[in-house]
N, C-alpha and C. Protein backbone atom coordinates (compact mmCIF):
# COMPACT_ATOMS: atom_id res chain seq x y z
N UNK A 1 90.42 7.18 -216.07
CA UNK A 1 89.33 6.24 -216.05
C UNK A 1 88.09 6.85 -216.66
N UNK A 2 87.59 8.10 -216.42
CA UNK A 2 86.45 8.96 -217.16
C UNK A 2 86.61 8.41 -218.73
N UNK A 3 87.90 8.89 -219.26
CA UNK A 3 87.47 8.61 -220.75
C UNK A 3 87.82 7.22 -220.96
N UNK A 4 87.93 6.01 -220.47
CA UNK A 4 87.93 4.92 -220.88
C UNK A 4 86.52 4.64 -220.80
N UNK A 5 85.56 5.20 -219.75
CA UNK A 5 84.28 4.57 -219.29
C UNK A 5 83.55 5.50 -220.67
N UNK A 6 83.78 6.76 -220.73
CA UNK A 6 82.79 7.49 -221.82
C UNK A 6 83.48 6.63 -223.28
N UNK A 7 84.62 5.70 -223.39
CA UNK A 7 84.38 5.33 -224.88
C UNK A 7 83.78 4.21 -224.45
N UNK A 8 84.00 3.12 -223.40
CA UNK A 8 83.22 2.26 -223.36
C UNK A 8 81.91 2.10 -223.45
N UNK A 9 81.17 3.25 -223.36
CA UNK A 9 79.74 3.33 -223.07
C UNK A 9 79.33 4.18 -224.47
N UNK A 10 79.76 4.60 -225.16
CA UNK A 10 79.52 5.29 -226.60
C UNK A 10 79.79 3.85 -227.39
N UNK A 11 80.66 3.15 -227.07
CA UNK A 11 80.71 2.07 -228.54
C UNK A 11 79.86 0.99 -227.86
N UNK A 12 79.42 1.12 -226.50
CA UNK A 12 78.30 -0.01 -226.03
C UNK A 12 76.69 0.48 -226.80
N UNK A 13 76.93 1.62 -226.68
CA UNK A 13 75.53 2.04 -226.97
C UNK A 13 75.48 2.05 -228.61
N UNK A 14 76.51 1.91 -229.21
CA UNK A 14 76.67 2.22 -230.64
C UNK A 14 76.22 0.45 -231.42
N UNK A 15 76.57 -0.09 -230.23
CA UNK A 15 76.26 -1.73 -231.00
C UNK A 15 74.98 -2.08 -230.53
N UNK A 16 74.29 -1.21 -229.19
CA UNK A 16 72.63 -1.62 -228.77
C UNK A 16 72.20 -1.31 -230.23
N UNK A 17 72.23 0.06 -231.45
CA UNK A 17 71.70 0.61 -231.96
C UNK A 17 71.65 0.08 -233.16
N UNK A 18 72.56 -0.61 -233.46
CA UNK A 18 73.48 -1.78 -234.24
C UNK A 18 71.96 -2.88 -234.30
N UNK A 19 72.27 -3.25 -233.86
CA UNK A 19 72.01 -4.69 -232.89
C UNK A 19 69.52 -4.77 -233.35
N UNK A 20 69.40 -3.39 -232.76
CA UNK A 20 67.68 -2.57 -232.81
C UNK A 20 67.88 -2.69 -234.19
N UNK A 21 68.19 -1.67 -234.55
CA UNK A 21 68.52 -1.48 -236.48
C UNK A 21 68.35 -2.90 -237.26
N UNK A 22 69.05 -4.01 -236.49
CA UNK A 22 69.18 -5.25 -237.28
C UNK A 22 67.81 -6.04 -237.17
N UNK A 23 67.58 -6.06 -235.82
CA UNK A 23 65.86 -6.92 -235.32
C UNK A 23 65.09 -5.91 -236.21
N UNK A 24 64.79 -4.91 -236.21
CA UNK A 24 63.86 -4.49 -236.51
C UNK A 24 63.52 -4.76 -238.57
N UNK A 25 64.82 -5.02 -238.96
CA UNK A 25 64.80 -5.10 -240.17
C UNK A 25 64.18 -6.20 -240.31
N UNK A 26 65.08 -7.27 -239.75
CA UNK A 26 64.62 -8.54 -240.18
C UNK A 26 62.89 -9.38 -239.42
N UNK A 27 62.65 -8.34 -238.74
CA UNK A 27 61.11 -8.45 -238.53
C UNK A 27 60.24 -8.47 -239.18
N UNK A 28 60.54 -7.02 -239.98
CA UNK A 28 59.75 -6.58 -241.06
C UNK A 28 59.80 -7.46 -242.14
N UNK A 29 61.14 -7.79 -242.68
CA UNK A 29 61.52 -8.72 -243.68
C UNK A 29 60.41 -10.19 -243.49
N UNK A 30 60.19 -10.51 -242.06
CA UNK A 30 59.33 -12.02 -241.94
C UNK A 30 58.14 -11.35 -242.49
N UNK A 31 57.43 -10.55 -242.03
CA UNK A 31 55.91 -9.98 -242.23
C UNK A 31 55.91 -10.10 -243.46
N UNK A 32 56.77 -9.45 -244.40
CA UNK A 32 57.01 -9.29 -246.23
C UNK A 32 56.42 -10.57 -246.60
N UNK A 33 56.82 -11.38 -246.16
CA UNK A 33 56.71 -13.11 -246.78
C UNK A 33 54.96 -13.30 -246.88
N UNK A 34 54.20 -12.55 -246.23
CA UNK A 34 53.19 -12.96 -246.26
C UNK A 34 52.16 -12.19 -247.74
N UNK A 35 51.67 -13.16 -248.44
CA UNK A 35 50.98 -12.33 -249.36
C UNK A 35 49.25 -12.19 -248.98
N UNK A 36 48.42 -11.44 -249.67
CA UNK A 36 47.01 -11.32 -249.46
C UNK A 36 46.67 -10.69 -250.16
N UNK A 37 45.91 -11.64 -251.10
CA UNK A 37 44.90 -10.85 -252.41
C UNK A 37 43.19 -10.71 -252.05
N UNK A 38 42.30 -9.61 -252.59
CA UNK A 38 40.90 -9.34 -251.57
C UNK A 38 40.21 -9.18 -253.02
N UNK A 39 38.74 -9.75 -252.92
CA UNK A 39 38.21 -9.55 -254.14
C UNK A 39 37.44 -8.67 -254.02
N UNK A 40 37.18 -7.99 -255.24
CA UNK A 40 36.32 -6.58 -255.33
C UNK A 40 34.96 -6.56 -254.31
N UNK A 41 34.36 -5.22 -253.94
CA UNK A 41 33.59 -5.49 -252.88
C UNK A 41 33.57 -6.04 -251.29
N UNK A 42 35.07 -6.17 -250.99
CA UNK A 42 34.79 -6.91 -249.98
C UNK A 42 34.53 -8.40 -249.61
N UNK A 43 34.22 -8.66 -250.91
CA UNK A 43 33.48 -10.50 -250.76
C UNK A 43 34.69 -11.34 -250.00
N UNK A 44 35.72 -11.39 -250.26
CA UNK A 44 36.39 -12.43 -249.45
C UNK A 44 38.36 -12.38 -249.62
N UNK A 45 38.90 -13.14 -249.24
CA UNK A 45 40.34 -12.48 -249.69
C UNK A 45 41.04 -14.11 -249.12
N UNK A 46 42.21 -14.18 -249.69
CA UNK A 46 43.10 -15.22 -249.47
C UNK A 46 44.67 -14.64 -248.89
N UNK A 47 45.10 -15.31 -247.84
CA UNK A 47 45.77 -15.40 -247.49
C UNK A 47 47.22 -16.10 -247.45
N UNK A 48 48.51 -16.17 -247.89
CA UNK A 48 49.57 -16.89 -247.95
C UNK A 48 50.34 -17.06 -246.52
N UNK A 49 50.20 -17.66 -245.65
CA UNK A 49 51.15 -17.64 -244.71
C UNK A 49 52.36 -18.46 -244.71
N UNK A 50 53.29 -17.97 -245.09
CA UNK A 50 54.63 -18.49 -245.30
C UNK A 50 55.27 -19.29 -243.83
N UNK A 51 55.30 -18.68 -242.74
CA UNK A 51 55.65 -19.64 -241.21
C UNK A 51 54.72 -20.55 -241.24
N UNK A 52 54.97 -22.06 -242.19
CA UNK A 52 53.67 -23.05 -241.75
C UNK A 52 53.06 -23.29 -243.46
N UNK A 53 53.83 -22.73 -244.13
CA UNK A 53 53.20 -22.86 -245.37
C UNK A 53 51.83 -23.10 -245.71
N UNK A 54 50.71 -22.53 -245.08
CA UNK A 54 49.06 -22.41 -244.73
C UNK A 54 48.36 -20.96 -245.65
N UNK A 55 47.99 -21.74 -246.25
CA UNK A 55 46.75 -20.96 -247.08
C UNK A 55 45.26 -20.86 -246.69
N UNK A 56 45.05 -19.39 -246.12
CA UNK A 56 44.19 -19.13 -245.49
C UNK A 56 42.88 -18.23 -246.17
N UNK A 57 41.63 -18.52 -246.47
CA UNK A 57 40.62 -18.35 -247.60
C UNK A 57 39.32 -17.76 -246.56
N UNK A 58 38.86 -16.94 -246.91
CA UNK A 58 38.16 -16.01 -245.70
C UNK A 58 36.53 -15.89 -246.50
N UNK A 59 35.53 -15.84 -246.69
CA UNK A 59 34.45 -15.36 -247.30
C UNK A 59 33.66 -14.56 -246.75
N UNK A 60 33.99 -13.05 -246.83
CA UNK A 60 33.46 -11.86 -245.98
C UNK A 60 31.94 -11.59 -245.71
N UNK A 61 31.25 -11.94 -246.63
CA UNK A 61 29.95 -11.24 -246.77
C UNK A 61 28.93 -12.47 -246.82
N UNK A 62 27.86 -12.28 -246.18
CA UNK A 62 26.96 -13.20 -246.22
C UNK A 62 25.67 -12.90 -247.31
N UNK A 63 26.06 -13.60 -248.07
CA UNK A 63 25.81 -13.06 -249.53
C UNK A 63 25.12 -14.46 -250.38
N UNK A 64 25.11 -15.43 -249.46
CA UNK A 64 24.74 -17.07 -250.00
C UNK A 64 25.80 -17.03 -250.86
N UNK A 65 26.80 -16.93 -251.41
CA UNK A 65 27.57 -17.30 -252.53
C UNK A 65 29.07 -17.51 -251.71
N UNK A 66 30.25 -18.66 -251.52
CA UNK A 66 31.15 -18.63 -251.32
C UNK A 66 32.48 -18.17 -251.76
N UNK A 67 33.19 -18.18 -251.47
CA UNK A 67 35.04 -17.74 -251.95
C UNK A 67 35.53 -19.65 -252.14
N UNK A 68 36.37 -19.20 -253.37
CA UNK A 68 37.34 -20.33 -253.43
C UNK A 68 38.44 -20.13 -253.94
N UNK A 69 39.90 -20.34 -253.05
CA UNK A 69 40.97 -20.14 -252.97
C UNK A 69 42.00 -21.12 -254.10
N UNK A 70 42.78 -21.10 -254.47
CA UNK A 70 43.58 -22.02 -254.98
C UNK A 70 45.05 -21.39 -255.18
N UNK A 71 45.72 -22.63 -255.16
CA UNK A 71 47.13 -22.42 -255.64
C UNK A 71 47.84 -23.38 -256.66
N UNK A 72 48.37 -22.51 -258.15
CA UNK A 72 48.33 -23.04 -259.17
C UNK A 72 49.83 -23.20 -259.08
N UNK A 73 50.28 -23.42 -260.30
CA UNK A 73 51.45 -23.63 -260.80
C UNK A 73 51.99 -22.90 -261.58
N UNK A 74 53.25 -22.91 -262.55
CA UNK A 74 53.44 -22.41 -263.39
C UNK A 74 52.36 -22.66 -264.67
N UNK A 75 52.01 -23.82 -264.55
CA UNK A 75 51.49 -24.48 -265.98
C UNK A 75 49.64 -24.57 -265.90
N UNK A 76 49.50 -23.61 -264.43
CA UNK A 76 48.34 -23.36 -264.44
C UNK A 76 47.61 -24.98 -263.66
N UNK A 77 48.20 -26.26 -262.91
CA UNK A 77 48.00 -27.07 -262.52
C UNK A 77 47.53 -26.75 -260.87
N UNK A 78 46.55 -27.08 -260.34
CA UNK A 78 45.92 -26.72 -259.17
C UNK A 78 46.81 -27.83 -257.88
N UNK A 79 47.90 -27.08 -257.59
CA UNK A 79 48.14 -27.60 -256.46
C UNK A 79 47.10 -27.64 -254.84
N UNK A 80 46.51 -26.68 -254.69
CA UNK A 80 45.73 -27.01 -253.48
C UNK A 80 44.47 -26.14 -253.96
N UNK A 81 43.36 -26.60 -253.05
CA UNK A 81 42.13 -25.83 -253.32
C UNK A 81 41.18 -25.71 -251.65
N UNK A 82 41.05 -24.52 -251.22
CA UNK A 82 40.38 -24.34 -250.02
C UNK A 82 39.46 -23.47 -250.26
N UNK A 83 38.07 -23.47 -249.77
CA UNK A 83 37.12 -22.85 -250.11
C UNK A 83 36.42 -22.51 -248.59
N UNK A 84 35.34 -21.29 -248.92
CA UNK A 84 34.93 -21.12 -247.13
C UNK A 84 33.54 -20.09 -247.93
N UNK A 85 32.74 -21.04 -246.91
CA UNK A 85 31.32 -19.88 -247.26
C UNK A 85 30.40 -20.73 -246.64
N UNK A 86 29.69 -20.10 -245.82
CA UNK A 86 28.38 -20.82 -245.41
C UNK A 86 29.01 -21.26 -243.38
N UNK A 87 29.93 -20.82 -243.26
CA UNK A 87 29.74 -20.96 -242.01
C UNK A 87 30.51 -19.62 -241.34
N UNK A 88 30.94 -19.52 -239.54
CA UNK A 88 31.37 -18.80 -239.24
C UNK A 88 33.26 -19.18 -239.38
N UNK A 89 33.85 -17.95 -239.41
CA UNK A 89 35.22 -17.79 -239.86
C UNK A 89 35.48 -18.47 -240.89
N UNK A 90 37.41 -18.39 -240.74
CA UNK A 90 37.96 -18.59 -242.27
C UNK A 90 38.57 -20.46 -242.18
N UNK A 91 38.44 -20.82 -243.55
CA UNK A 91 39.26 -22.12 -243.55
C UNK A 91 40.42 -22.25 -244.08
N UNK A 92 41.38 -22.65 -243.73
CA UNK A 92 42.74 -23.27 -244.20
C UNK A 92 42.89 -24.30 -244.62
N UNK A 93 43.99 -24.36 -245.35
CA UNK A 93 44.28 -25.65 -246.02
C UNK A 93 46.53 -25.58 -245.79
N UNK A 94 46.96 -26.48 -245.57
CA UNK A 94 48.28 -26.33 -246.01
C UNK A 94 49.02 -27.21 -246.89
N UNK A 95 50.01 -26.45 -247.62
CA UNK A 95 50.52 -27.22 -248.68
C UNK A 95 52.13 -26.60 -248.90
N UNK A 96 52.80 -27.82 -248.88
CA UNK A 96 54.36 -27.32 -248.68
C UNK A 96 54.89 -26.72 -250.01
N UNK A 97 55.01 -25.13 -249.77
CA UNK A 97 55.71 -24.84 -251.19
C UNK A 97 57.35 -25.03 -251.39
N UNK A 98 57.54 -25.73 -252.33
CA UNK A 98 58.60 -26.21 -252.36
C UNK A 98 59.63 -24.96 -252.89
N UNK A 99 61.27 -25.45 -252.49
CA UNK A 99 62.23 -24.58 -252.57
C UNK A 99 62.28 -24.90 -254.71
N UNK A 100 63.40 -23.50 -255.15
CA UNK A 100 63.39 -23.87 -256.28
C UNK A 100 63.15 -22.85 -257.32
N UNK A 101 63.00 -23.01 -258.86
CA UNK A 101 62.93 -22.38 -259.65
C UNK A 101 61.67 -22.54 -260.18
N UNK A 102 60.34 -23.34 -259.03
CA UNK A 102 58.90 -23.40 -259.65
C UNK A 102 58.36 -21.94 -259.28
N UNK A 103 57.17 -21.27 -259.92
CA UNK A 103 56.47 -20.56 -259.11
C UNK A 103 55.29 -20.78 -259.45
N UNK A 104 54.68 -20.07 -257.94
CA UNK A 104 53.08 -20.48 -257.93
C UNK A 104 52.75 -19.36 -257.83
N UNK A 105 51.51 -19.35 -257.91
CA UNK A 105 50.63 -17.70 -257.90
C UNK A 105 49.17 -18.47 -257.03
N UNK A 106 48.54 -17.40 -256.31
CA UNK A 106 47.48 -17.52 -255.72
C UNK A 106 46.00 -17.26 -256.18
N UNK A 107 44.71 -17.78 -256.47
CA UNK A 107 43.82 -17.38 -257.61
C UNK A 107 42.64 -17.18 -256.43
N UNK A 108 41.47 -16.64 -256.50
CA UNK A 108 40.41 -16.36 -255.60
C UNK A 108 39.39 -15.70 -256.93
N UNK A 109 38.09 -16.74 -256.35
CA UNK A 109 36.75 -16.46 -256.80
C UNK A 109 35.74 -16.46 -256.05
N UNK A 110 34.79 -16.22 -256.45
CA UNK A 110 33.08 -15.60 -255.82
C UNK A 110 32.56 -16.66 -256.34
N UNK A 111 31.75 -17.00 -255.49
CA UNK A 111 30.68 -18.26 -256.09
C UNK A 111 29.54 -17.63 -257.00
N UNK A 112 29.11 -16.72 -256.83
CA UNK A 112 28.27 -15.46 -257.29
C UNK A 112 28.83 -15.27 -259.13
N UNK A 113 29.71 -15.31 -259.24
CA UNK A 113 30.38 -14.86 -260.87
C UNK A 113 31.19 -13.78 -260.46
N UNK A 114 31.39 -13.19 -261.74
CA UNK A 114 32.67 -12.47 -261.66
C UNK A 114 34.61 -12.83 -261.97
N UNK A 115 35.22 -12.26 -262.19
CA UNK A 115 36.54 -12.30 -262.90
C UNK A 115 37.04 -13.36 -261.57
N UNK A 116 38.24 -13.67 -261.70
CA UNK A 116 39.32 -14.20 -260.77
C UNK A 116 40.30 -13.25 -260.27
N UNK A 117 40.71 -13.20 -259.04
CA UNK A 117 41.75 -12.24 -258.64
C UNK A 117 42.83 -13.28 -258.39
N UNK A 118 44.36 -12.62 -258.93
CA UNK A 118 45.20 -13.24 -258.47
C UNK A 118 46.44 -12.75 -258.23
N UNK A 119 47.61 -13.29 -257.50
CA UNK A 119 48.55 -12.52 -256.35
C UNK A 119 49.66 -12.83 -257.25
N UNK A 120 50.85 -11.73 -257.01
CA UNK A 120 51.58 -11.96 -257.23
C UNK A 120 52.35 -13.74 -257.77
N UNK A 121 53.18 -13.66 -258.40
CA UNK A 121 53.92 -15.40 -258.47
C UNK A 121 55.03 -15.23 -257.20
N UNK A 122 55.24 -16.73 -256.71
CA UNK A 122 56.15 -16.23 -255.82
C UNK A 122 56.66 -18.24 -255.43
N UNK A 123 58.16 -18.22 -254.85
CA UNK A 123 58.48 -19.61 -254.63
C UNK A 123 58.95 -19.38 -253.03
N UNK A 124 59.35 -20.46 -252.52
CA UNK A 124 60.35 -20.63 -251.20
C UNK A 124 61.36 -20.81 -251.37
């Protein structure tokens, strides 16, 4: 009975480790999904949240000048536009990215001037 219980409890513990190994991957793997591009200085940054398909647009600095977020297309066509400046916290907007062979990319500007920052392309 000893060595039936010591293999039972070596291949029990061998599939807990199994089992950790697997959650922990695919945890990390959800977090991945999320993108976030930040514009120079600090001024403000956009957010992709993939659980909820919500685009989240932040304007850091109180600077009188706002952030404005968008999400384009391949062809450069403005699927959504959320902007945030002039009050407290960030604003959202959501917009269902569709499954497929489209991609979108994420664009962020300063009301102030300055270049455009933009994120990776990416689909659902």
């Amino acid at each position: 009975m000893g060595k039936t219980f010591t293999r039972v409890a070596v291949a029990g513990a061998a599939v807990a480790g199994v089992l950790a190994g697997t959650a922990s991957t695919a945890q990390a793997a959800a977090l991945d999904t999320n993108i976030v591009i930040k514009l120079p200085d600090g001024r403000g940054s956009m957010t992709y949240i993939d659980d909820g398909d919500m685009f989240q647009v932040c304007d850091t600095k109180a600077d009188g000048h706002g952030v404005e977020g968008t999400v384009i297309d391949d062809e450069n066509r403005r699927m959504l536009t959320v902007d945030d400046g002039g009050d407290a916290g960030c604003d959202k907007g959501g917009w269902n990215v569709p499954n497929g062979i489209d991609y979108f990319q994420m664009t962020l500007t300063w009301g102030g001037g300055g270049g455009t920052v933009y994120s990776r392309k990416f689909n659902e």
